[in-house]
Protein backbone atom coordinates (compact mmCIF):
# COMPACT_ATOMS: atom_id res chain seq x y z
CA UNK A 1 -13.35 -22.42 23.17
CA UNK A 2 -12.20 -20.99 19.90
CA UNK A 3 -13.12 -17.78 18.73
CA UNK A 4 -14.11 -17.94 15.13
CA UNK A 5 -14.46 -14.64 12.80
CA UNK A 6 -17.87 -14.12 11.10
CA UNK A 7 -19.01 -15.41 7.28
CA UNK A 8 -17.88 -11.04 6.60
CA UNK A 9 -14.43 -11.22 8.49
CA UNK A 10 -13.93 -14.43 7.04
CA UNK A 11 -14.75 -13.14 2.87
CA UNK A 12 -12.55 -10.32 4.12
CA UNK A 13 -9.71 -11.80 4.60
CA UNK A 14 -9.72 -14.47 2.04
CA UNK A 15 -10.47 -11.80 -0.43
CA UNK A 16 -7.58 -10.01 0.88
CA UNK A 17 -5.22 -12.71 0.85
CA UNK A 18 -6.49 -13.65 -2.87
CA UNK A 19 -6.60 -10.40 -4.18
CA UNK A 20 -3.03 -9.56 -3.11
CA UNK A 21 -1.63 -13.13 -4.21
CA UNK A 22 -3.61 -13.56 -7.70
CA UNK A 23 -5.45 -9.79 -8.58
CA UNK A 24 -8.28 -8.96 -8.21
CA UNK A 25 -9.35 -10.15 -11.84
CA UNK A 26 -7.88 -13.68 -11.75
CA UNK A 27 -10.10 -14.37 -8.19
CA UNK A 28 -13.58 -14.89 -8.36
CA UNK A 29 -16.32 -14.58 -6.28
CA UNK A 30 -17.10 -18.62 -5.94
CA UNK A 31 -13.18 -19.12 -5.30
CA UNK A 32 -13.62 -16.45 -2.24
CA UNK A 33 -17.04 -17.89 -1.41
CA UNK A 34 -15.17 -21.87 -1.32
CA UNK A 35 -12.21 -20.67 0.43
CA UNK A 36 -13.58 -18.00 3.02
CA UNK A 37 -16.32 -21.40 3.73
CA UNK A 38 -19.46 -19.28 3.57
CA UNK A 39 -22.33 -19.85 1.60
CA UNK A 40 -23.37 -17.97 -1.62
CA UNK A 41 -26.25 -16.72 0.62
CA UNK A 42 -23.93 -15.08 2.56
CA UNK A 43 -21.26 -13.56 0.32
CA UNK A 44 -24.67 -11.76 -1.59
CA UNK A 45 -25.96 -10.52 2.03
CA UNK A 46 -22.73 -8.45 2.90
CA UNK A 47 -21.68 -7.38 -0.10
CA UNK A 48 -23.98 -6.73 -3.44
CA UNK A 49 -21.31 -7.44 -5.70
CA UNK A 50 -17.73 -7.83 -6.23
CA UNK A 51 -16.72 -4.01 -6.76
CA UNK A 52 -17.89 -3.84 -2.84
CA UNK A 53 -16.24 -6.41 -2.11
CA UNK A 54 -13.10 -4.78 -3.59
CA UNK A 55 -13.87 -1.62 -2.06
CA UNK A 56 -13.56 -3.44 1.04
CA UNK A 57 -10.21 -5.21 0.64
CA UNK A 58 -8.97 -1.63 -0.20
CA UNK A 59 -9.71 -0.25 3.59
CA UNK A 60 -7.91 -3.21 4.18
CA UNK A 61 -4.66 -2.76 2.41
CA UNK A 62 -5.27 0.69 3.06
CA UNK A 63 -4.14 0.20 7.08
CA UNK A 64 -1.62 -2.34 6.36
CA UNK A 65 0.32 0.03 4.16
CA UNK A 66 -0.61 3.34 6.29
CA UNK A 67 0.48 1.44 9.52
CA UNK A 68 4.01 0.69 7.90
CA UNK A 69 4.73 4.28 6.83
CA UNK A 70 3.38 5.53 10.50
CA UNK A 71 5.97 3.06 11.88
CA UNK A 72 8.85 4.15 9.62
CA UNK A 73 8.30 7.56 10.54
CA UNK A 74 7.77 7.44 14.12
CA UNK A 75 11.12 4.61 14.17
CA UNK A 76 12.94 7.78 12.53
CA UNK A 77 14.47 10.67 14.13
CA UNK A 78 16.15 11.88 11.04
CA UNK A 79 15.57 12.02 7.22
CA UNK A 80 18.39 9.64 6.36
CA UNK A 81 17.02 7.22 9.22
CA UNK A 82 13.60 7.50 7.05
CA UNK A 83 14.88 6.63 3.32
CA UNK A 84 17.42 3.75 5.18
CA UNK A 85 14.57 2.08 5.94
CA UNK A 86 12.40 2.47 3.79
CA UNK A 87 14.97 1.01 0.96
CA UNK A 88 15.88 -1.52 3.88
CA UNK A 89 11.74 -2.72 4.17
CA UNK A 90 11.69 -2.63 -0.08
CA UNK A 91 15.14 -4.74 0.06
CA UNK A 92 13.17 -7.28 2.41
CA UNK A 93 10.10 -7.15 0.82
CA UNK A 94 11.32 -7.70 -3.03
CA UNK A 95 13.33 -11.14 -1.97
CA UNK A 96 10.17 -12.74 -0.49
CA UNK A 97 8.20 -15.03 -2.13
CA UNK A 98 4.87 -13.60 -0.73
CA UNK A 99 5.42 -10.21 -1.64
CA UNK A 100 3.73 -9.22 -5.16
CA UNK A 101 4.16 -5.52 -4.83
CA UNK A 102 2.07 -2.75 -3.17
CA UNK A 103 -1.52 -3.86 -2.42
CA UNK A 104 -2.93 -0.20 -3.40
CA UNK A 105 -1.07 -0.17 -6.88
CA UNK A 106 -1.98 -3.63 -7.30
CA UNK A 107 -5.37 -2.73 -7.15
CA UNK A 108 -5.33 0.27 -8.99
CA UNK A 109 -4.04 -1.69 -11.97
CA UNK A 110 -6.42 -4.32 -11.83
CA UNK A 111 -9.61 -2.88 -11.30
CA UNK A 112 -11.44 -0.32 -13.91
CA UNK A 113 -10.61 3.21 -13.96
CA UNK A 114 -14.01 3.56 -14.16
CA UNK A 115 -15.07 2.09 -11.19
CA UNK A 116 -15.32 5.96 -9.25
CA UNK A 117 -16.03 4.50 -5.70
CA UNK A 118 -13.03 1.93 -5.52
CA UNK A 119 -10.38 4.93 -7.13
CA UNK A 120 -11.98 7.15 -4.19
CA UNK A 121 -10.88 5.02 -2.06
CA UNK A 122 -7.42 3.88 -3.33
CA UNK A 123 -6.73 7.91 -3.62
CA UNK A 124 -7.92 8.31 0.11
CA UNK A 125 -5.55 5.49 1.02
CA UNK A 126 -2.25 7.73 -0.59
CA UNK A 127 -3.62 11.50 0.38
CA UNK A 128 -3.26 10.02 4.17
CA UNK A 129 -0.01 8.72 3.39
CA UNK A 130 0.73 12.07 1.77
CA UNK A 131 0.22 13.72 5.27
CA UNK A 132 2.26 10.96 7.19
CA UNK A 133 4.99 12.09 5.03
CA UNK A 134 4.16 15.56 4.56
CA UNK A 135 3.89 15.50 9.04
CA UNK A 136 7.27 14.02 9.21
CA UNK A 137 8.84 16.18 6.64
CA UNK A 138 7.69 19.24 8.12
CA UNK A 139 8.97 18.06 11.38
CA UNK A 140 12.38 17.25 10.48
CA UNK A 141 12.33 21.25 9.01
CA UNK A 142 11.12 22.15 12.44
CA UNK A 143 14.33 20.48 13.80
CA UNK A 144 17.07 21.65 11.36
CA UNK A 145 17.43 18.51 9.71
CA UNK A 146 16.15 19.88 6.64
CA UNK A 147 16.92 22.80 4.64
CA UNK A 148 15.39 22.47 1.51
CA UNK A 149 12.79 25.91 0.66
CA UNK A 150 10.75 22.96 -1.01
CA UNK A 151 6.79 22.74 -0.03
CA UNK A 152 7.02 19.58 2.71
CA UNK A 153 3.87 17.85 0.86
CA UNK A 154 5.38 18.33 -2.81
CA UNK A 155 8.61 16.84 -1.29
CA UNK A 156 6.51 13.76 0.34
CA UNK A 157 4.46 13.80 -3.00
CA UNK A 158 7.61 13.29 -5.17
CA UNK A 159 9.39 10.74 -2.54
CA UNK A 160 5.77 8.63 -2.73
CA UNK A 161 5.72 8.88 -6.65
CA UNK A 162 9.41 7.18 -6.43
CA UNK A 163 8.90 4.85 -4.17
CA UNK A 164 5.80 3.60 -5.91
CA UNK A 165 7.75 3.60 -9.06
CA UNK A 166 10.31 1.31 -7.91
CA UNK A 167 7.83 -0.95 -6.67
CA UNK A 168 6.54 -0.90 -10.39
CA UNK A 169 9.54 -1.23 -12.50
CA UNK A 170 10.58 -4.03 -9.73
CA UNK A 171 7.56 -5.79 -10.17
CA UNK A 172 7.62 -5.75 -14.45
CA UNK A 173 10.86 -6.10 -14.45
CA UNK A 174 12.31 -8.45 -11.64
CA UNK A 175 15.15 -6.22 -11.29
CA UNK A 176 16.17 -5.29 -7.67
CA UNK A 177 18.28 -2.51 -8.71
CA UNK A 178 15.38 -0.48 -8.60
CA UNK A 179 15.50 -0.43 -4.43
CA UNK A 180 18.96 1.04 -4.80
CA UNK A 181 17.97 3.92 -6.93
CA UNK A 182 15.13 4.31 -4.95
CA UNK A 183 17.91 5.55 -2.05
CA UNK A 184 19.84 7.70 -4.61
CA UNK A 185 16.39 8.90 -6.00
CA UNK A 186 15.03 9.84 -2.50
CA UNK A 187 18.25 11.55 -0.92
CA UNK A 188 18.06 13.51 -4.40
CA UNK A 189 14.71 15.08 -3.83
CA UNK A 190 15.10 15.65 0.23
CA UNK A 191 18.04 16.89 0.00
CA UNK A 192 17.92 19.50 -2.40
């Protein structure tokens, strides 16, 4: 007997999948509704409109991108080991056809700065991603590997701000160049 996921699981994940493939403002809501298989009815009783249902693909993306930075940091025992693979996983990712950038910028782009409730959450998302990195900088202080007098969550802030800004120029550009001097550009700021 197969276990099937619910009409909510199910415009979950298609929205997901959608969102992260087309944006959020080239899917809509019947496209989600004909693809997820549920009925109108059902797309309007879990979610009043589509800003909730964007607000729920965030949470989404949210763990997908926290769980690879927790897995980066706990797979390194150094600060090189860190940037190595992170530029390794951005090497990867760029030469894929199903990779279209990072999910929480993605958003961020396409939806309206206005929209308060979705930016909450997209700026939830990167302050716990700002303590993953702030944790494991601290830590690698704690065990000489770093000497820098530098505040651990401005040096996490600043390695975050380059990383995403590879992923940008990347995506606008095509250029994966930017993965390279995303190593130079994080070795600069750790290691200062």
């Amino acid at each position: 007997m197969r276990d099937e996921a619910g009409p909510k699981e199910r415009i979950v994940k298609t929205a997901v999948s959608l969102f992260y493939r087309q944006g959020v403002n080239a899917t809509g809501i019947n496209q989600i509704i004909d693809e997820a298989s549920v009925a109108k009815a059902s797309f309007y009783y879990h979610f009043k409109s589509k800003d909730d249902l964007v607000a729920e693909t965030v949470y989404s993306f949210g763990n997908m991108v926290k769980e690879r930075f927790r897995r980066v940091v706990h797979n390194s025992t150094t600060p090189m080991e860190f940037i190595t693979a992170f530029v390794k996983i951005l090497k990867r990712d760029i030469q894929s056809d199903e990779y279209f950038g990072c999910p929480i910028a993605n958003i961020a782009f396409d939806t309206d700065a206005g929209s308060v409730k979705i930016h909450t959450i997209l700026s939830g998302v990167m302050d716990e991603i700002l303590v993953l990195m702030t944790d494991f900088i601290h830590e690698m202080k704690m065990k000489g590997h770093l000497t820098s007098p530098a505040d651990e969550a401005i040096i996490a802030k600043r390695m975050l701000q380059v990383y995403e800004g590879a992923l940008t120029m990347w995506k606008m550009t095509g250029d994966a160049a930017y993965a390279d001097d995303l190593e130079y550009m994080m070795k600069r700021i750790i290691f200062v």
